[in-house]
Protein backbone atom coordinates (compact mmCIF):
# COMPACT_ATOMS: atom_id res chain seq x y z
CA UNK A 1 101.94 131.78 95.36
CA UNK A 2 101.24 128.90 96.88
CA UNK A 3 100.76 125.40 95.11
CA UNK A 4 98.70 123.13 96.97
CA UNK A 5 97.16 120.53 94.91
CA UNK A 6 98.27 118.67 92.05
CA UNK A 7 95.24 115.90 90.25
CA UNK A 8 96.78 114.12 88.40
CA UNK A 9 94.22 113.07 84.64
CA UNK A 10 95.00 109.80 83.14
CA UNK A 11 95.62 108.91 79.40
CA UNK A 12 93.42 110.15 77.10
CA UNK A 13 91.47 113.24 78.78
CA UNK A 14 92.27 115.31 75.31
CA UNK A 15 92.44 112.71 72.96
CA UNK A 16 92.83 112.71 70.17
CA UNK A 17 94.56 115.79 70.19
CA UNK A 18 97.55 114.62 72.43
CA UNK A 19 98.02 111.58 74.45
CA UNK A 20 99.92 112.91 77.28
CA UNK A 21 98.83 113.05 80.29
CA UNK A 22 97.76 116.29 82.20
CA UNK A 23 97.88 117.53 86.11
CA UNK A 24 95.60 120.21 87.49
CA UNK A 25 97.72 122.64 89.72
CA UNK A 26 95.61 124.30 91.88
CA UNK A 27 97.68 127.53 93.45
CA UNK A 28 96.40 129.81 96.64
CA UNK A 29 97.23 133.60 95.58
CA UNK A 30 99.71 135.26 98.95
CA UNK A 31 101.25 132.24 100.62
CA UNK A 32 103.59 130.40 100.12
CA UNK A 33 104.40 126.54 99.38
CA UNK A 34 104.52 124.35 102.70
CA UNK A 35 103.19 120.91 101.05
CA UNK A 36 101.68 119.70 98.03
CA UNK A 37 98.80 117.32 97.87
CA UNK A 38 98.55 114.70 94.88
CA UNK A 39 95.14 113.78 93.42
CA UNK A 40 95.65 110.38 91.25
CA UNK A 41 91.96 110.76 89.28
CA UNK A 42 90.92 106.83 88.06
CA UNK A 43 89.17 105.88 85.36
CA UNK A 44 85.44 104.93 86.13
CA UNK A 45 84.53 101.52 86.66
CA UNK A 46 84.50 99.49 82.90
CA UNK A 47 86.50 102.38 81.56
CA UNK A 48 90.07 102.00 80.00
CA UNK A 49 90.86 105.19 78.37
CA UNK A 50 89.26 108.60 77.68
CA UNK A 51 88.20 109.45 73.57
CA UNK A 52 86.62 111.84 71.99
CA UNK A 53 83.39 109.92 71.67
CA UNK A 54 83.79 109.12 75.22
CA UNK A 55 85.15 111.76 76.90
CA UNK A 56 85.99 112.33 80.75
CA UNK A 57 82.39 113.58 82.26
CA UNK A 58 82.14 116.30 85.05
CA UNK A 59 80.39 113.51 87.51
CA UNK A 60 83.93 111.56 87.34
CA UNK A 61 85.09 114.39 89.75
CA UNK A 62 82.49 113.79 92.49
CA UNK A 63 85.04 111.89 94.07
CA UNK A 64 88.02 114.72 94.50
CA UNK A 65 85.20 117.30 95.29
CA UNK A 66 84.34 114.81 98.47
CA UNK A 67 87.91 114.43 99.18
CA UNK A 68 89.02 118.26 98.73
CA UNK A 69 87.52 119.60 102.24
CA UNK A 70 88.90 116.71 104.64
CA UNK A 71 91.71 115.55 102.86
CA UNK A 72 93.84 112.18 104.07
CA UNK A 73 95.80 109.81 102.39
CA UNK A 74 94.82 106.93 100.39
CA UNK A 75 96.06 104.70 97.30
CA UNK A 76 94.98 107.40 95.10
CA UNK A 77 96.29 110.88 97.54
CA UNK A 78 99.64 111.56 99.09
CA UNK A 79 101.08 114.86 100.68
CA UNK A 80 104.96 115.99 99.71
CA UNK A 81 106.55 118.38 101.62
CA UNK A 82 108.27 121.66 100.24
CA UNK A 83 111.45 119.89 101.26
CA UNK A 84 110.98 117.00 99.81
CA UNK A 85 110.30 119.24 96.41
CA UNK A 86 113.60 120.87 96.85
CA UNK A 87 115.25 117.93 97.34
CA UNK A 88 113.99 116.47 93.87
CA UNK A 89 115.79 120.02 92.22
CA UNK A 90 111.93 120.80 92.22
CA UNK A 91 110.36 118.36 89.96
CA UNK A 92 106.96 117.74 90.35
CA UNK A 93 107.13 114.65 88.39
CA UNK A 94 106.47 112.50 91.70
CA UNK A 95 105.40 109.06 91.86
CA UNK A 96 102.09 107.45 93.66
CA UNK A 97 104.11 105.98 96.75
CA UNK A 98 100.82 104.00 97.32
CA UNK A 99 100.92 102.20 94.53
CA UNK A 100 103.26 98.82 94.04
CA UNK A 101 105.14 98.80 90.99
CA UNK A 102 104.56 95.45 89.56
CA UNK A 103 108.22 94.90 88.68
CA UNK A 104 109.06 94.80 92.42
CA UNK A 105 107.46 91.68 93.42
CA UNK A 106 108.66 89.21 95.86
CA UNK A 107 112.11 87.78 94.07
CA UNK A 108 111.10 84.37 95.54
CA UNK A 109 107.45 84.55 93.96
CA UNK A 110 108.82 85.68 90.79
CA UNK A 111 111.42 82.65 90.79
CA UNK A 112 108.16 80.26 91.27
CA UNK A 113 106.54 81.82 88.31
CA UNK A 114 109.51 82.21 86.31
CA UNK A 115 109.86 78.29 86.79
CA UNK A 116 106.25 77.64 86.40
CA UNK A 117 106.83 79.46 82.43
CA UNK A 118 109.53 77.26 81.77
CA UNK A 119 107.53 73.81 82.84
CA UNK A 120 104.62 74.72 80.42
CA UNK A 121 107.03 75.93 77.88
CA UNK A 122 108.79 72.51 77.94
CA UNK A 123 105.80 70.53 77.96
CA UNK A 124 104.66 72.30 74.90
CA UNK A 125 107.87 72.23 73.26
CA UNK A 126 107.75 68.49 74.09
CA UNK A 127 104.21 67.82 72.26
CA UNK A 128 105.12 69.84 69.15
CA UNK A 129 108.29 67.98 68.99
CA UNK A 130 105.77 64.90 69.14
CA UNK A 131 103.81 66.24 66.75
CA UNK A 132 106.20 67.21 63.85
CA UNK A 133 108.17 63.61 64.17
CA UNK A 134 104.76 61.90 63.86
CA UNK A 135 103.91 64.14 60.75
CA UNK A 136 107.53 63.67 58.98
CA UNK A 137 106.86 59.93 59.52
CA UNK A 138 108.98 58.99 62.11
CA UNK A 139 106.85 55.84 62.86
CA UNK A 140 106.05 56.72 66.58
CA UNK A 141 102.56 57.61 67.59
């Protein structure tokens, strides 16, 4: 059997019965496995998470029935070879490679912000410092 597609659900699609997330595997009966194609489905526009009042709709799929017949890669689809599978002792668990993992920012913008933090923090730290000597009566204003 052949697995072709995986679409990937966000959070939330069977709440609140279970919170994990679910994948669609979509299989071809007689052939076998060349390359699998990864559907990342978003949430609509203004929408955070999936409920039971307000529940994934069948329109939010207009977008992966477009994309089925002429698929290409995007931020939301990739393609991983067979090989690739094997290599990861089959795991299917694989990662958007599309998507940038906010923990790997530039290290020299980080530094800049991480810096930026501490100013504010000090400057605060400074006026409540200001603050509690001129409540105890310290005498400076």
């Amino acid at each position: 059997m052949q697995l072709h597609t995986i679409v990937r659900l966000p959070n939330g699609v069977f709440a609140p019965y279970t919170g994990i997330k679910t994948n669609l595997l979509f299989f071809t009966k007689g052939e076998k496995t060349k390359e699998i194609w990864y559907y990342e489905h978003q949430y609509p526009e203004g929408v955070k998470s999936y409920n039971k009042t307000k529940p994934i709709r069948i329109e939010e799929f207009d977008a992966e029935k477009k994309w089925w017949k002429k698929r290409k890669e995007s931020e939301v689809t990739w393609r991983v070879t067979i090989d690739q599978i094997k290599a990861s002792n089959y795991n299917l668990d694989i990662k958007n490679p599309n998507t940038v993992d906010p923990t790997h920012e530039d290290p020299e913008k980080l530094l800049a912000d991480y810096h930026t933090i501490l100013a504010d923090l000090k400057q605060t730290r400074d006026k409540l410092k200001q603050e509690l000597m001129t409540s105890l009566g310290d005498g400076t204003k």
